[in-house]
N, C-alpha and C. Protein backbone atom coordinates (compact mmCIF):
# COMPACT_ATOMS: atom_id res chain seq x y z
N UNK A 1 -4.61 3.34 13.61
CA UNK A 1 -5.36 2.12 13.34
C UNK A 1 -4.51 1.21 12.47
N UNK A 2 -4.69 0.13 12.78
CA UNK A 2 -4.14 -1.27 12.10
C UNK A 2 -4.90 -2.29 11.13
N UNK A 3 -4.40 -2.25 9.94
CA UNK A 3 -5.14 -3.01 8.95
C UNK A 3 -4.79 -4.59 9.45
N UNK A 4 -5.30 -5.19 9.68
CA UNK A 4 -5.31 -5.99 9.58
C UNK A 4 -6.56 -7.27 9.29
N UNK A 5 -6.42 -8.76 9.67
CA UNK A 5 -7.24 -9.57 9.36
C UNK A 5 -8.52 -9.48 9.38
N UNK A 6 -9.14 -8.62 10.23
CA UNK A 6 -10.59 -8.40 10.27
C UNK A 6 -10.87 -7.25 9.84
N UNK A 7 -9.89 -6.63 8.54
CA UNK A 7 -10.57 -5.46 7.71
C UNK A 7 -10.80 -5.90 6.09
N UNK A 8 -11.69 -5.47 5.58
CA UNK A 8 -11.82 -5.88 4.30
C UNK A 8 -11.63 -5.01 3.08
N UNK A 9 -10.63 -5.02 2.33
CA UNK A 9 -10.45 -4.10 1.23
C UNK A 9 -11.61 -4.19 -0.16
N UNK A 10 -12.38 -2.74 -0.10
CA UNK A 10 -13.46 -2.65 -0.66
C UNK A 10 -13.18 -1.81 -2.05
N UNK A 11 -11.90 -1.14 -1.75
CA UNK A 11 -11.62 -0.42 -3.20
C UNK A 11 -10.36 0.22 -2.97
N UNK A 12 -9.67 0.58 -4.29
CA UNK A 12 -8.64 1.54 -4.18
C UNK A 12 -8.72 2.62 -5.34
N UNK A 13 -8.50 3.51 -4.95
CA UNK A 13 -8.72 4.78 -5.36
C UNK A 13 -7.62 4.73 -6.50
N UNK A 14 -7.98 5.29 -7.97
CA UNK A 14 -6.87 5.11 -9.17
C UNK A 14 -6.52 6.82 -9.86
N UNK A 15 -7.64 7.61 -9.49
CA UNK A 15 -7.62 8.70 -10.08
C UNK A 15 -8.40 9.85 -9.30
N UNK A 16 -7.79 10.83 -9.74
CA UNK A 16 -9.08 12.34 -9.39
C UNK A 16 -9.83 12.39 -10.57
N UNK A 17 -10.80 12.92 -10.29
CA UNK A 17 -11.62 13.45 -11.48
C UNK A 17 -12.42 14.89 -11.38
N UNK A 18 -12.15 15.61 -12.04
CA UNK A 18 -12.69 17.08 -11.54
C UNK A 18 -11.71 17.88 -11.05
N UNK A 19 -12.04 19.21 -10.93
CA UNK A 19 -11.36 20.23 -10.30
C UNK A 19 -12.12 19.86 -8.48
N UNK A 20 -12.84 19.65 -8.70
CA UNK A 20 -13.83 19.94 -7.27
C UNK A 20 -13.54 18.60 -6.48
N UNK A 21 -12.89 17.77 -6.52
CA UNK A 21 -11.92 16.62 -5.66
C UNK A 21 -12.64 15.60 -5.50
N UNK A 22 -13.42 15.02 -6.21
CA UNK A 22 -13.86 13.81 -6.94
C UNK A 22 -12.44 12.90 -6.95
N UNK A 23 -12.99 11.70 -6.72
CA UNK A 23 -11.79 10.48 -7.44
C UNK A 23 -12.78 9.32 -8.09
N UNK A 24 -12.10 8.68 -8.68
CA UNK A 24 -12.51 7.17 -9.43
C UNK A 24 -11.82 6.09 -8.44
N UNK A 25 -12.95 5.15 -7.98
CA UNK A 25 -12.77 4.09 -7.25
C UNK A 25 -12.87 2.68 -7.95
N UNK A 26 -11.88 1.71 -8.07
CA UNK A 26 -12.00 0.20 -8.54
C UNK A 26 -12.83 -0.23 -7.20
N UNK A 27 -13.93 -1.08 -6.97
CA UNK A 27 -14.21 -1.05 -6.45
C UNK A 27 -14.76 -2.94 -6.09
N UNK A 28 -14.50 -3.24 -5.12
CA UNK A 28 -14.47 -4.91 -4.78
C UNK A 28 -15.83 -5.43 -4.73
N UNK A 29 -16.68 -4.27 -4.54
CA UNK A 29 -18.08 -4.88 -3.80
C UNK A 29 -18.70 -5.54 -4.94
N UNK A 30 -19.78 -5.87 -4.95
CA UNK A 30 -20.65 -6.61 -5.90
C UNK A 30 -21.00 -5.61 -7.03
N UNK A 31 -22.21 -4.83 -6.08
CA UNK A 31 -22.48 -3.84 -6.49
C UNK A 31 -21.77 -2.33 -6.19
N UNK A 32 -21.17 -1.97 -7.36
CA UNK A 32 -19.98 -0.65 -6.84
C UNK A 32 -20.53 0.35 -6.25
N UNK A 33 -21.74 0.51 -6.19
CA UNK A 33 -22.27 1.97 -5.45
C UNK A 33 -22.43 1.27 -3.71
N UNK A 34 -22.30 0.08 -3.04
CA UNK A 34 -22.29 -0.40 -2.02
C UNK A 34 -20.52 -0.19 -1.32
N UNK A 35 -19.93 0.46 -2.10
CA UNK A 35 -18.99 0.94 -1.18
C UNK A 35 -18.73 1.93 -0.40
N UNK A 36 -19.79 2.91 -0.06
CA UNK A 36 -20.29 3.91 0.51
C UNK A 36 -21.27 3.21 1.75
N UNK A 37 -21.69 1.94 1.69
CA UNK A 37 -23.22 1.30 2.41
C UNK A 37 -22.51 1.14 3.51
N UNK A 38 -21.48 1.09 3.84
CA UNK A 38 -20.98 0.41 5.15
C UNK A 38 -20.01 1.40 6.14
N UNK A 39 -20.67 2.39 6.12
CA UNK A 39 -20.25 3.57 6.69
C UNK A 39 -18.76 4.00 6.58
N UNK A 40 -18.04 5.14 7.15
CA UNK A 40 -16.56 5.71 6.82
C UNK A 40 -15.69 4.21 6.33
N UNK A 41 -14.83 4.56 5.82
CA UNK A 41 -14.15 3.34 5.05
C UNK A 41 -12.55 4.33 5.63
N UNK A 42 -11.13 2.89 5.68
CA UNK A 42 -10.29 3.72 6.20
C UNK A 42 -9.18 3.34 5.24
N UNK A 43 -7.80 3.95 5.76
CA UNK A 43 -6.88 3.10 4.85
C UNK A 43 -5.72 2.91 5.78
N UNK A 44 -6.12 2.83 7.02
CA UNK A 44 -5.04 2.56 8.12
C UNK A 44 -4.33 3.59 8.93
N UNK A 45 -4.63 5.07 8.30
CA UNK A 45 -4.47 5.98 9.06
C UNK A 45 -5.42 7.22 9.14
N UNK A 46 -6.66 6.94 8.61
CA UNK A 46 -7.32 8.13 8.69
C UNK A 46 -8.88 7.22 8.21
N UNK A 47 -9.91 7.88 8.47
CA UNK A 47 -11.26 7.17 8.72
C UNK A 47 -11.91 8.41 7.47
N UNK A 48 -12.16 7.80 6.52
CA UNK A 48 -12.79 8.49 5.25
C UNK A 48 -14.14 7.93 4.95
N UNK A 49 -14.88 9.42 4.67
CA UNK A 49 -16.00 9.13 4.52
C UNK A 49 -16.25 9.61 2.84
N UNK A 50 -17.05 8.38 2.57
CA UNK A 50 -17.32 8.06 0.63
C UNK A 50 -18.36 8.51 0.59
N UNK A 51 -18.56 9.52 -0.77
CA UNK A 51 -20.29 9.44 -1.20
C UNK A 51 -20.43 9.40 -2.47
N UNK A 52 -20.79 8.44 -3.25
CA UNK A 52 -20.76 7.79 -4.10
C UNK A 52 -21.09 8.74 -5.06
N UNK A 53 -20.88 9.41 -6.25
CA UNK A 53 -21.70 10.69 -7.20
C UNK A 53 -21.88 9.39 -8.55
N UNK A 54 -21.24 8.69 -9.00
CA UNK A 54 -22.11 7.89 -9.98
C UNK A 54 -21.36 6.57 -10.15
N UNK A 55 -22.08 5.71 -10.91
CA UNK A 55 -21.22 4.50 -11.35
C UNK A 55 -20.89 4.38 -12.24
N UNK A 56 -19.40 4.08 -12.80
CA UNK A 56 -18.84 4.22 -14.11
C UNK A 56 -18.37 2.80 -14.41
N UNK A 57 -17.85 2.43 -15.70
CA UNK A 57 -17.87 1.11 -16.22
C UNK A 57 -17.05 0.44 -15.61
N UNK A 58 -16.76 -1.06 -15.85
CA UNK A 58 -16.14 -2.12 -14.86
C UNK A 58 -15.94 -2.13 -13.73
N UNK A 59 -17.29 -1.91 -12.98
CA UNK A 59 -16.93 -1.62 -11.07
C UNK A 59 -16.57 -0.63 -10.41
N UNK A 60 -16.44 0.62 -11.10
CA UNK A 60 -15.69 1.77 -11.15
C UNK A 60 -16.82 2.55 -10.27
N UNK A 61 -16.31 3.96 -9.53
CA UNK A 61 -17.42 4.70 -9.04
C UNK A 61 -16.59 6.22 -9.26
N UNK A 62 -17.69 6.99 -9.76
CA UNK A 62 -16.46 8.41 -9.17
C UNK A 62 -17.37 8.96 -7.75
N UNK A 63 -16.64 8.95 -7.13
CA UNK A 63 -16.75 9.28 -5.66
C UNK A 63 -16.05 10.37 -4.97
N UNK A 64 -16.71 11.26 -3.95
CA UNK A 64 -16.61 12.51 -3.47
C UNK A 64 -16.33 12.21 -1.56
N UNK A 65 -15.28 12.43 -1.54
CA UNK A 65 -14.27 12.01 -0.06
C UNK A 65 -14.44 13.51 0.60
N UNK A 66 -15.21 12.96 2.06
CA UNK A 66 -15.44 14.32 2.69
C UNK A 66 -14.17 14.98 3.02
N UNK A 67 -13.96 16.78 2.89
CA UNK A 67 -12.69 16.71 3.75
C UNK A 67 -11.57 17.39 2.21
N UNK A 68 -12.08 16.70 1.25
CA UNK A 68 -11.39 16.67 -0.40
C UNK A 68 -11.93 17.66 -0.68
N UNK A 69 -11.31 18.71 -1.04
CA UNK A 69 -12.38 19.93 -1.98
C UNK A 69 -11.61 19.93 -3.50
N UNK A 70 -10.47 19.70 -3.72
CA UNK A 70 -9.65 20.28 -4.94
C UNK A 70 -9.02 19.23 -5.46
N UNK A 71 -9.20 19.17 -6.46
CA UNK A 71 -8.26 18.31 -7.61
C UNK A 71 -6.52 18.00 -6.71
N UNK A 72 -5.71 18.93 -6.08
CA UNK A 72 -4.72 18.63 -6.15
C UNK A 72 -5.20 17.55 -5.16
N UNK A 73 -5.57 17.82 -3.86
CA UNK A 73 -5.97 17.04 -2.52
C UNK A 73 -6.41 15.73 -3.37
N UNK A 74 -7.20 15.60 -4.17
CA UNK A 74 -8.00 14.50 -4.78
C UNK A 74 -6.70 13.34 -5.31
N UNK A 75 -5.64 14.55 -6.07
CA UNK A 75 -4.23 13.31 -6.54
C UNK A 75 -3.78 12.56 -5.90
N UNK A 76 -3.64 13.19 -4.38
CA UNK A 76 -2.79 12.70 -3.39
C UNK A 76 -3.16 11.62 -2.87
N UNK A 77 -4.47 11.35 -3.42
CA UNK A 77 -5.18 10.30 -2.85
C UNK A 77 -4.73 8.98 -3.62
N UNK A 78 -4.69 9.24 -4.74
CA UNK A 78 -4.02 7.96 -5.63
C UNK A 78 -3.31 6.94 -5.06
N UNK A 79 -3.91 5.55 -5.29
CA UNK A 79 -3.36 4.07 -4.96
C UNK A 79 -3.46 4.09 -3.21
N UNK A 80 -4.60 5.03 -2.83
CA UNK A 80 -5.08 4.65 -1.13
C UNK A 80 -6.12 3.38 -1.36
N UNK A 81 -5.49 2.75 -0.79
CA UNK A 81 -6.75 1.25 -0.08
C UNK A 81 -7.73 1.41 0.89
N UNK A 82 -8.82 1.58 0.20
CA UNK A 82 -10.08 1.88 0.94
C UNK A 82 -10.60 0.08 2.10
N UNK A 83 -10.60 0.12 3.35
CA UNK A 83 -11.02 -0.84 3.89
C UNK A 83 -12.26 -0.72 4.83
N UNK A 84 -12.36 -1.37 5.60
CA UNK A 84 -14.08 -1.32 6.47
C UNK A 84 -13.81 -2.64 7.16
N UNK A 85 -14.25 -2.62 8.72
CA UNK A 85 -14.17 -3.70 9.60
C UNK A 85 -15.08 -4.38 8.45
N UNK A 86 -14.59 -6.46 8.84
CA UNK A 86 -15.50 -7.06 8.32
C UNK A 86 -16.77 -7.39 9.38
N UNK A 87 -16.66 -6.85 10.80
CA UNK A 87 -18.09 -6.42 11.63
C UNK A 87 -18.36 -5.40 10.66
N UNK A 88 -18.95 -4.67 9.83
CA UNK A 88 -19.79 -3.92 9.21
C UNK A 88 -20.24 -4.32 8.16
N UNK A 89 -19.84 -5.68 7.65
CA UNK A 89 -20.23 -6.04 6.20
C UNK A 89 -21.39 -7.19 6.28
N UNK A 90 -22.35 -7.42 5.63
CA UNK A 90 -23.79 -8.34 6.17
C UNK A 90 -23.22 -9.84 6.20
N UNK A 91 -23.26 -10.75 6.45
CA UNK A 91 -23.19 -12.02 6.68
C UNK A 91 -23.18 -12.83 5.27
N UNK A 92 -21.81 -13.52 4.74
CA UNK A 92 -22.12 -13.64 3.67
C UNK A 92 -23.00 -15.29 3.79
N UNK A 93 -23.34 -15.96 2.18
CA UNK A 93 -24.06 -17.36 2.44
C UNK A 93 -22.72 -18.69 2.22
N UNK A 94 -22.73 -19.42 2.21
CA UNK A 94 -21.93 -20.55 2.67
C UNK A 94 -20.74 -20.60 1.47
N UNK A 95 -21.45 -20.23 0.27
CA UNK A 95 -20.65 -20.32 -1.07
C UNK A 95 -20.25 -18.87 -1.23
N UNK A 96 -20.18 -18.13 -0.81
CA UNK A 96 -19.42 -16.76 -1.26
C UNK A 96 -18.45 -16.34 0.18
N UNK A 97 -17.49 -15.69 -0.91
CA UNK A 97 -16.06 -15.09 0.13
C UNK A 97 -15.59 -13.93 -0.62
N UNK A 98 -14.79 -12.94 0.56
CA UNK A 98 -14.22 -11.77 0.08
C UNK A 98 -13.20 -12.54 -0.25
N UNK A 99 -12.94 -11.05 -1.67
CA UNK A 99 -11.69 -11.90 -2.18
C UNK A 99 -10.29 -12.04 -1.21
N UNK A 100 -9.91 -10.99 -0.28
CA UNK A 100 -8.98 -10.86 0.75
C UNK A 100 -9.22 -12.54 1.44
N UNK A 101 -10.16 -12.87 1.62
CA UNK A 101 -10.35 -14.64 2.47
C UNK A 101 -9.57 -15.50 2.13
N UNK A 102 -9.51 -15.55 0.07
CA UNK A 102 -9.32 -16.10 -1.28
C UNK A 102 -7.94 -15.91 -0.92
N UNK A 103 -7.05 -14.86 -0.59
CA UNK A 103 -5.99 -14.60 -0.77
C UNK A 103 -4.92 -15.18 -0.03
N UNK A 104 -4.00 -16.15 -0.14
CA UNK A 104 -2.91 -17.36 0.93
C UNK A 104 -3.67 -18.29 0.95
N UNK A 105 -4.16 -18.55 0.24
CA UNK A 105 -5.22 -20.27 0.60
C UNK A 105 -4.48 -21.46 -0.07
N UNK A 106 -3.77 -22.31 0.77
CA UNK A 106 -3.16 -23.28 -0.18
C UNK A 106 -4.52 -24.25 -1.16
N UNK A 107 -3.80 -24.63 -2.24
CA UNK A 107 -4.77 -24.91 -3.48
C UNK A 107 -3.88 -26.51 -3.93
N UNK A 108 -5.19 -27.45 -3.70
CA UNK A 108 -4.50 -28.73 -3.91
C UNK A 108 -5.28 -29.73 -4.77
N UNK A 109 -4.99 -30.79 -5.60
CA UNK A 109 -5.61 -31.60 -6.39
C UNK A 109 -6.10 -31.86 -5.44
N UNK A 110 -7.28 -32.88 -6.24
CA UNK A 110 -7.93 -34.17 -5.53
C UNK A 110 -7.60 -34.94 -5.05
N UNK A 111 -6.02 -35.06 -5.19
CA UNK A 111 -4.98 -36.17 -4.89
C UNK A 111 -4.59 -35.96 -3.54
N UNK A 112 -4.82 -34.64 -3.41
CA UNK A 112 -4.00 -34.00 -2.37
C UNK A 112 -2.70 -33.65 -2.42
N UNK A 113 -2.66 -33.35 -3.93
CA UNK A 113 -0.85 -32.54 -4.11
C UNK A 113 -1.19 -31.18 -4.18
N UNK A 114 -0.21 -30.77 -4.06
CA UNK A 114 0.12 -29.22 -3.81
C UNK A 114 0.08 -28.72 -5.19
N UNK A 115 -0.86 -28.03 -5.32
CA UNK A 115 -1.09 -27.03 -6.88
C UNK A 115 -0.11 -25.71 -6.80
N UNK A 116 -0.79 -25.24 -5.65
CA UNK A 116 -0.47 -23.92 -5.47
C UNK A 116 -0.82 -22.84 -4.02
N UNK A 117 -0.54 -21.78 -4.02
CA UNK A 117 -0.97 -20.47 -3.23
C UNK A 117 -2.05 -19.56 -3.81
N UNK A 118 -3.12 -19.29 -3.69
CA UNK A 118 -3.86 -18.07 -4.29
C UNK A 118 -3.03 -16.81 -4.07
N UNK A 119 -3.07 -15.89 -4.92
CA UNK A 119 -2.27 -14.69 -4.77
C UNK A 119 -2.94 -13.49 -5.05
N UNK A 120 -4.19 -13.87 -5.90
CA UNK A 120 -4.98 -12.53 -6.38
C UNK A 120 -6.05 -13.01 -6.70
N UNK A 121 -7.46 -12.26 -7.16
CA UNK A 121 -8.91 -12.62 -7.23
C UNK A 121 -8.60 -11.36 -8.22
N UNK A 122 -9.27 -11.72 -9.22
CA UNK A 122 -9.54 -10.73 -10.56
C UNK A 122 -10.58 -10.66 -10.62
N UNK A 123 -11.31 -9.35 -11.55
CA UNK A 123 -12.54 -9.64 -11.89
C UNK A 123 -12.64 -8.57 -13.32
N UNK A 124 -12.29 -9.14 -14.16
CA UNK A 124 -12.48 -7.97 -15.50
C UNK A 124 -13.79 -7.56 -16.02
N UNK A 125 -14.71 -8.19 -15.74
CA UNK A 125 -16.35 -7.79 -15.82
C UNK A 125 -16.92 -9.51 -16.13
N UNK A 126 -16.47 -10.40 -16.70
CA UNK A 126 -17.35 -11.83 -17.03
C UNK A 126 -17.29 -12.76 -15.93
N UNK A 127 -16.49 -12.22 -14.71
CA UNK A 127 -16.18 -13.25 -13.75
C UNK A 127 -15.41 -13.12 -12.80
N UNK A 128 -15.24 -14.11 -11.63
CA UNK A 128 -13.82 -13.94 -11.13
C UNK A 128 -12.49 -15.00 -11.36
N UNK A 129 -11.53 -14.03 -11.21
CA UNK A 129 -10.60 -15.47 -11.85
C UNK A 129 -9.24 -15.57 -10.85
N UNK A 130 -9.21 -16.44 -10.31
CA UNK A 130 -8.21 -16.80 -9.38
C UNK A 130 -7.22 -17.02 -10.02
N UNK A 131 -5.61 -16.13 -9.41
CA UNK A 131 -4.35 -16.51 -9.96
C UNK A 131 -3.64 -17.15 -8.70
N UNK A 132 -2.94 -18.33 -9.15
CA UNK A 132 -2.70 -19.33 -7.80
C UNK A 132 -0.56 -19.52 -8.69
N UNK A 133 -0.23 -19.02 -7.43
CA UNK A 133 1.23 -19.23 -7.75
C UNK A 133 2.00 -20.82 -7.61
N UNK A 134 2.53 -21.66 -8.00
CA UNK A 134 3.15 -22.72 -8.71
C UNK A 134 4.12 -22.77 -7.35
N UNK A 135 4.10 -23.74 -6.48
CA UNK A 135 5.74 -24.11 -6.87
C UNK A 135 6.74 -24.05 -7.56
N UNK A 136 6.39 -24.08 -8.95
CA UNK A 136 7.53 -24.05 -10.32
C UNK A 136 7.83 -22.58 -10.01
N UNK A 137 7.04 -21.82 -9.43
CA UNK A 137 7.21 -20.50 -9.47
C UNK A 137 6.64 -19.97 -10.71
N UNK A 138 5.31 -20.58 -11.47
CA UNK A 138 4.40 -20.20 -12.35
C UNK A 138 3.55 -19.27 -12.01
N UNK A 139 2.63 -18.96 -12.58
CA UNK A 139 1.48 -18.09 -12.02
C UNK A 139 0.33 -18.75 -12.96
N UNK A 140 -0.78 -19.38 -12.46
CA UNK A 140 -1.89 -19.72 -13.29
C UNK A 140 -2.89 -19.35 -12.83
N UNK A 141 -3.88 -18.83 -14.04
CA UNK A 141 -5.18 -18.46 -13.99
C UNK A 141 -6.75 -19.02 -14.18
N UNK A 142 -7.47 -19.46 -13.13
CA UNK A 142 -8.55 -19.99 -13.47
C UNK A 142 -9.91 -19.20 -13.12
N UNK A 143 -10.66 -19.39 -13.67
CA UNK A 143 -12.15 -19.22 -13.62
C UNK A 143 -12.57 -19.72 -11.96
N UNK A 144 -13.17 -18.50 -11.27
CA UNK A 144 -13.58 -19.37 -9.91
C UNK A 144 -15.25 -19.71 -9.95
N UNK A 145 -15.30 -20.73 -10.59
CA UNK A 145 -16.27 -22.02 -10.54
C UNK A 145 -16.27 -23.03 -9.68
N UNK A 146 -17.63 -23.24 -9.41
CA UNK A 146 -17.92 -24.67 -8.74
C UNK A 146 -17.20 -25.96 -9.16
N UNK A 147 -17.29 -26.26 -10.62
CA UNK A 147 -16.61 -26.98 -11.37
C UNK A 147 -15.21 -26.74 -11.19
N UNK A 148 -14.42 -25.82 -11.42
CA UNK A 148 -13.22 -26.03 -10.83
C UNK A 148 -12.56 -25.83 -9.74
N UNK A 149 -13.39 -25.16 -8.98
CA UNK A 149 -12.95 -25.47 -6.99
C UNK A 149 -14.65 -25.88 -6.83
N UNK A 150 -14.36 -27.28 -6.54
CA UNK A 150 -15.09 -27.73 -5.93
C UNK A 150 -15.82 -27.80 -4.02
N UNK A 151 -14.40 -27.25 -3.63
CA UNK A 151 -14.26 -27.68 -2.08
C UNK A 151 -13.54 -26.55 -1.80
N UNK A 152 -13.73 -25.92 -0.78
CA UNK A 152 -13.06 -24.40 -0.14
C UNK A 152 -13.27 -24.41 1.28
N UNK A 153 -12.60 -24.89 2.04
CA UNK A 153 -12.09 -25.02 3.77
C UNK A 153 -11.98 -23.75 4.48
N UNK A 154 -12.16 -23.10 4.84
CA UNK A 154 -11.90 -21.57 5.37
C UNK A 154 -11.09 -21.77 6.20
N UNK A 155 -11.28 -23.14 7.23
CA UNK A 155 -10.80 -23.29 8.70
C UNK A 155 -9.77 -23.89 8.59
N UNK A 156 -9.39 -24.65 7.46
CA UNK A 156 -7.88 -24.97 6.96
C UNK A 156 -7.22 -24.14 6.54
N UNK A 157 -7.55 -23.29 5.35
CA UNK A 157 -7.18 -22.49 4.47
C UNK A 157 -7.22 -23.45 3.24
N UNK A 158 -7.75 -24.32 2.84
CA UNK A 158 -7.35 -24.68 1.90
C UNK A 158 -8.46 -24.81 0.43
N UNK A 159 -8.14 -25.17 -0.38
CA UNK A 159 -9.38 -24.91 -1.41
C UNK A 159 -8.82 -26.37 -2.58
N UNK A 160 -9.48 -26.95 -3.02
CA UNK A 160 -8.85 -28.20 -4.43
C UNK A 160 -9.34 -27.41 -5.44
N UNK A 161 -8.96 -28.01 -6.39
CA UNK A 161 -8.52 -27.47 -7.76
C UNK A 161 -8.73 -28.55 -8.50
N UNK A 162 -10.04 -28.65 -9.61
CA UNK A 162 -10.03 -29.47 -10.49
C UNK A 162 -9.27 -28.98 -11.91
N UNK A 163 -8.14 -29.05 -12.63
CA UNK A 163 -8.20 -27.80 -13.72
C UNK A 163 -8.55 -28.32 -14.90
N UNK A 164 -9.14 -27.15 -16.20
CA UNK A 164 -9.58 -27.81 -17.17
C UNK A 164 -8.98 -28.89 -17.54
N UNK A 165 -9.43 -29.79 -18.55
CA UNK A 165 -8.21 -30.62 -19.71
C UNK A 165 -7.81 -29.59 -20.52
N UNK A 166 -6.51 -29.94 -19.90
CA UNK A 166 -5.09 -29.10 -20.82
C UNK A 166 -4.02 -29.83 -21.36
N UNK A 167 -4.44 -30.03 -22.65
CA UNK A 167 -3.27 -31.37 -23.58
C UNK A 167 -1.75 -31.50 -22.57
N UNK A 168 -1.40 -32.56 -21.94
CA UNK A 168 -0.39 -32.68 -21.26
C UNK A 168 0.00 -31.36 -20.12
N UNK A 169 -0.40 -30.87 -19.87
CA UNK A 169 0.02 -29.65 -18.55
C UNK A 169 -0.35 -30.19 -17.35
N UNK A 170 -0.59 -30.85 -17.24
CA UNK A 170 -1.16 -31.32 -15.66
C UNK A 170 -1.07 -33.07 -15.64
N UNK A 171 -0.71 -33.53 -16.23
CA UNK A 171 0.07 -35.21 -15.97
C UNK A 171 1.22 -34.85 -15.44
């Protein structure tokens, strides 16, 4: 199987936990125990099935991979990218996107100059925060608000960028 554009990365696996082959999942979904809701999840060569055993802090899940019995099996798993067709995921509403959507979207003033590339969607627990790479070859970080992306094109790829007032950085 082939990862590609119509799969959606829902988590990646960071750790084992237990002798009994448990791992800890970062996990993309909203709600972290919904990464189990959308049946076997893959990582491009093998079709894994999740069952969620609890939810742990910042999005986190420790989760039990059928197939896994032992801590060592559980290591090996470390830094696998958990994905799922986006046919299995519910229909999102007009204002929300996976962050994978977010990701290559050219990012332009109001002017219509070139800000930047999106490169990553964060989420440390207060939000999400878009890092959009520079021409200058910068990396900047914003808050993804209404207020500062106002406008998000899917069918272009493109998204504007109002950015805060920042004493001289953006004249």
């Amino acid at each position: 199987m082939n990862i590609d554009d119509t799969f959606i990365l829902l988590g990646v696996i960071y750790a084992a936990h237990g002798v009994r082959g448990c791992v800890k999942i970062k996990t993309f979904t909203h709600d972290p125990s919904d990464i189990a809701a959308y049946g076997p999840l893959t990582d491009g060569s093998e079709s894994l099935k999740v069952s969620v055993m609890s939810v742990i802090k910042n999005g986190c899940v420790i989760a039990k991979i059928s197939g896994i019995d032992d801590r060592c099996s559980a290591e090996a798993l470390k830094n696998k990218k958990l994905y799922v067709s986006s046919a299995c995921l519910p229909k999102l509403k007009n204002d929300e996107f996976y962050k994978d959507e977010l990701i290559g979207l050219s990012v332009k003033l109001p002017d219509d100059t070139i800000f930047g590339i999106v490169t990553e969607v964060f989420n440390f627990g207060s939000g999400d925060i878009v890092e959009i790479s520079t021409p200058q070859g910068k990396k900047e970080m914003f808050s993804f608000t209404s207020n500062i992306f106002p406008s998000i094109d899917m069918k272009t790829r493109e998204m504007t960028i109002v950015p805060p007032e920042i004493v001289g950085v953006y004249k």
